[in-house]
N, C-alpha and C. Protein backbone atom coordinates (compact mmCIF):
# COMPACT_ATOMS: atom_id res chain seq x y z
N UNK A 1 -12.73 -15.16 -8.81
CA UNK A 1 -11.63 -15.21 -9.74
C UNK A 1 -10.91 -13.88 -9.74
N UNK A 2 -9.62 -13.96 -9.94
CA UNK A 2 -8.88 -12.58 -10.04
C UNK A 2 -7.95 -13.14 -10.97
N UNK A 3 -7.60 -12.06 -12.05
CA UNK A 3 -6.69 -11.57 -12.27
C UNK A 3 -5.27 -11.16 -12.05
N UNK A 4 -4.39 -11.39 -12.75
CA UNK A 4 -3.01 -11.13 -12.06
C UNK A 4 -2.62 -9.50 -13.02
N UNK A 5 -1.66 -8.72 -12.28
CA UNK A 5 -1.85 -7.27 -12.98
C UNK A 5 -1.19 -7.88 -14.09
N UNK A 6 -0.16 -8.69 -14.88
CA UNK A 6 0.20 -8.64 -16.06
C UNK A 6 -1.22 -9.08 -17.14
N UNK A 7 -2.08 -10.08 -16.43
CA UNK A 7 -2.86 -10.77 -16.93
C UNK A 7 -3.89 -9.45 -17.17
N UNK A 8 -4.09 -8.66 -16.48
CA UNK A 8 -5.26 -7.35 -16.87
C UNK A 8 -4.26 -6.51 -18.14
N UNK A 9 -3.21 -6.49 -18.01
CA UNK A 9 -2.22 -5.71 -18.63
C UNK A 9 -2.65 -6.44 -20.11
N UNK A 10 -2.72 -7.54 -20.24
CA UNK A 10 -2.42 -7.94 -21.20
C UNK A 10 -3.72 -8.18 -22.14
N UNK A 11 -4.52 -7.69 -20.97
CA UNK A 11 -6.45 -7.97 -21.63
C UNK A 11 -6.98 -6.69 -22.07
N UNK A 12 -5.66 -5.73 -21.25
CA UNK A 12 -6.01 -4.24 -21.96
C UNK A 12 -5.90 -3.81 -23.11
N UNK A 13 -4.13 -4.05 -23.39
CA UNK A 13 -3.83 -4.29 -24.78
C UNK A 13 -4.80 -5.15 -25.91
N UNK A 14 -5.09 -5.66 -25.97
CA UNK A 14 -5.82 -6.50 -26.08
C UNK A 14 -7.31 -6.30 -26.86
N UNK A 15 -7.96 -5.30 -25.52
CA UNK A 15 -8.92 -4.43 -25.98
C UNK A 15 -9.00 -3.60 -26.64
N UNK A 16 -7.43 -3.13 -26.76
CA UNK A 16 -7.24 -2.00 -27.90
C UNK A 16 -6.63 -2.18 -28.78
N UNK A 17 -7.06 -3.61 -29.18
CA UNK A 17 -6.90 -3.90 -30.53
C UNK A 17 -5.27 -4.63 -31.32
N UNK A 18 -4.91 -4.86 -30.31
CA UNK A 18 -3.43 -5.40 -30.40
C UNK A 18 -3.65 -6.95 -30.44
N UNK A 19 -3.00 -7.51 -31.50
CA UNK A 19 -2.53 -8.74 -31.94
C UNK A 19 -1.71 -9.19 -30.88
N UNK A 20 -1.72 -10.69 -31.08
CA UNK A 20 -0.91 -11.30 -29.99
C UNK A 20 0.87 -10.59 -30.25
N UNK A 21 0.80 -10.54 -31.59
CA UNK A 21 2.72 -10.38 -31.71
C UNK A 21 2.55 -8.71 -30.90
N UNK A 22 1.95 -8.06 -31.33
CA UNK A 22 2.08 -6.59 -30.97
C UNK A 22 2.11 -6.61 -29.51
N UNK A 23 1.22 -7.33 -28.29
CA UNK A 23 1.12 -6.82 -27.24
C UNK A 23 2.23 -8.15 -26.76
N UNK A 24 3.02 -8.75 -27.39
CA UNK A 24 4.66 -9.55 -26.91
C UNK A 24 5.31 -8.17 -26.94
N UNK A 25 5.62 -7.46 -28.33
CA UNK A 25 6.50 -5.98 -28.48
C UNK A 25 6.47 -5.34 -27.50
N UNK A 26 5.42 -5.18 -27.32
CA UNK A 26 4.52 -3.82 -26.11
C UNK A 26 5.20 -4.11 -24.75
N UNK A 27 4.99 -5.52 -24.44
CA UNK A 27 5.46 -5.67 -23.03
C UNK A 27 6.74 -6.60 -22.82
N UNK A 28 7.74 -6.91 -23.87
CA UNK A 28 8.88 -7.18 -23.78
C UNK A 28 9.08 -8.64 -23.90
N UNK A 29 7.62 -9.31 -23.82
CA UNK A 29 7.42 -10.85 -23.58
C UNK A 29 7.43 -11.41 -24.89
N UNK A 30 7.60 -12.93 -25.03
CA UNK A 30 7.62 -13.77 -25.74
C UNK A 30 5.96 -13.53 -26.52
N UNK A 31 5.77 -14.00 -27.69
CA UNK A 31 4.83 -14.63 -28.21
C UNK A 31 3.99 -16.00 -27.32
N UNK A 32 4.62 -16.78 -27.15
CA UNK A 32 3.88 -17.79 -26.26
C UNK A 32 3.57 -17.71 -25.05
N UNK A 33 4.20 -16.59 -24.15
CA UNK A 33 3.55 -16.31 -22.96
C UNK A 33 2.76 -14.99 -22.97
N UNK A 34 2.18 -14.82 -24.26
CA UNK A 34 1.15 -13.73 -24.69
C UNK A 34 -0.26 -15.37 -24.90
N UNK A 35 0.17 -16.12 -25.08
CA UNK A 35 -0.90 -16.97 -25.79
C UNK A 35 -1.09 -17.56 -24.21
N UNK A 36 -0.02 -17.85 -23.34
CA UNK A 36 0.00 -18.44 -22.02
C UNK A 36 -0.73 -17.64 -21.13
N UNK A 37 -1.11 -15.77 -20.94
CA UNK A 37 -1.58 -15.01 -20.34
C UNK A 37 -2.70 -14.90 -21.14
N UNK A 38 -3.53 -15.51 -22.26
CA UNK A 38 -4.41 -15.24 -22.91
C UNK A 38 -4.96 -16.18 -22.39
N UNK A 39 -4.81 -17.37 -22.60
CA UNK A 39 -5.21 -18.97 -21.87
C UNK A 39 -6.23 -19.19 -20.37
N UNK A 40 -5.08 -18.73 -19.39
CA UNK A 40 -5.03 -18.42 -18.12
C UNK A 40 -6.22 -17.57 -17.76
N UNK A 41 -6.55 -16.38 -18.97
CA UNK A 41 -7.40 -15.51 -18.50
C UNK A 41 -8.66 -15.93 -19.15
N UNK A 42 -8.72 -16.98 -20.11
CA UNK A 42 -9.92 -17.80 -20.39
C UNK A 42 -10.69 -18.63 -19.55
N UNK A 43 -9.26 -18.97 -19.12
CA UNK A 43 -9.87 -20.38 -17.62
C UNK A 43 -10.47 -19.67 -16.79
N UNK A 44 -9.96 -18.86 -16.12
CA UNK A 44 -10.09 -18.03 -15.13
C UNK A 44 -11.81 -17.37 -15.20
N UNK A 45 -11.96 -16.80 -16.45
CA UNK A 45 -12.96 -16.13 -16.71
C UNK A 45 -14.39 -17.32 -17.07
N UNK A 46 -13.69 -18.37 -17.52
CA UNK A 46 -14.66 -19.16 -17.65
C UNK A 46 -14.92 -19.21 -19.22
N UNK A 47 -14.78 -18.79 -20.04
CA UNK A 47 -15.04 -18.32 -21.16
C UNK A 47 -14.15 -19.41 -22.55
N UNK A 48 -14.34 -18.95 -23.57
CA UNK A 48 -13.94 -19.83 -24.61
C UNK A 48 -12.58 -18.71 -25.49
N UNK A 49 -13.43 -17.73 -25.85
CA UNK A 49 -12.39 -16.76 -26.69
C UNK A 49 -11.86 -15.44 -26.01
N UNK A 50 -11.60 -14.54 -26.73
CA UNK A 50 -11.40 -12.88 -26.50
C UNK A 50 -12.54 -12.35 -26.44
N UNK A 51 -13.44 -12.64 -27.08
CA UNK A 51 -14.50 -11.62 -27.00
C UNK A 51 -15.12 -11.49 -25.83
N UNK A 52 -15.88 -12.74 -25.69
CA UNK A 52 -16.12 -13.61 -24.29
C UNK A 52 -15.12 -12.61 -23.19
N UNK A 53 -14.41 -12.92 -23.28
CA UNK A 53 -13.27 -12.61 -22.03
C UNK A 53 -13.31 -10.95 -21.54
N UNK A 54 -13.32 -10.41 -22.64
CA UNK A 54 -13.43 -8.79 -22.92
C UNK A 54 -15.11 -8.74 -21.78
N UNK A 55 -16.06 -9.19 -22.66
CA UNK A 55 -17.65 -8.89 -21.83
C UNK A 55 -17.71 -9.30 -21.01
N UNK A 56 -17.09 -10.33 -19.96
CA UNK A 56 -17.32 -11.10 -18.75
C UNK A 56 -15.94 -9.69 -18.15
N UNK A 57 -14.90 -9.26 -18.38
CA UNK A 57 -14.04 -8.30 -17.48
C UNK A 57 -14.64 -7.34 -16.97
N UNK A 58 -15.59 -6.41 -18.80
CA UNK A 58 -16.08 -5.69 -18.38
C UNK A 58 -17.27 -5.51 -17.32
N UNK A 59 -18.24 -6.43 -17.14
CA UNK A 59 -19.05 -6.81 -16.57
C UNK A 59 -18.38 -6.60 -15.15
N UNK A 60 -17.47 -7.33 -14.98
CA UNK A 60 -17.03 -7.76 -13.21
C UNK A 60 -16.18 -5.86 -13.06
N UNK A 61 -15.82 -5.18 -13.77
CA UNK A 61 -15.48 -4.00 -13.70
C UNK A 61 -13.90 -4.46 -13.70
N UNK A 62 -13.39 -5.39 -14.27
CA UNK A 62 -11.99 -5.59 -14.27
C UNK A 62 -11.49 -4.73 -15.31
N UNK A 63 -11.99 -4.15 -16.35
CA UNK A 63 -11.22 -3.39 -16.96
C UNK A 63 -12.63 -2.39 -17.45
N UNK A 64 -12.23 -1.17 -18.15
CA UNK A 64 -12.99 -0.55 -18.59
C UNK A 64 -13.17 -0.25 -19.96
């Protein structure tokens, strides 16, 4: 599985604590394609939520 760089971009933010509306602000995007790059990186990861998603990245060394 990989990642797309907006999709790590957006798992970073993410990690640091940013709400879906905040990391739309952050990166210029819509609200729903914050929930659409949140989704994507569930499937992908296999996983159900954020948290999940966060410990399975860190694990594979996708983010730190």
């Amino acid at each position: 599985m990989k990642l797309t760089k907006r999709e790590l971009e957006v798992l970073s933010l993410v990690q640091d604590g940013l709400t879906t509306k905040e990391v739309a602000s952050r990166l210029q995007i819509s609200k729903r394609t914050v929930e659409t790059y949140r989704r994507n990186i569930n499937e992908k990861l296999q996983v159900r939520n954020v948290t999940a998603a966060l410990c399975v990245a860190r694990r594979l060394y996708l983010i730190e």
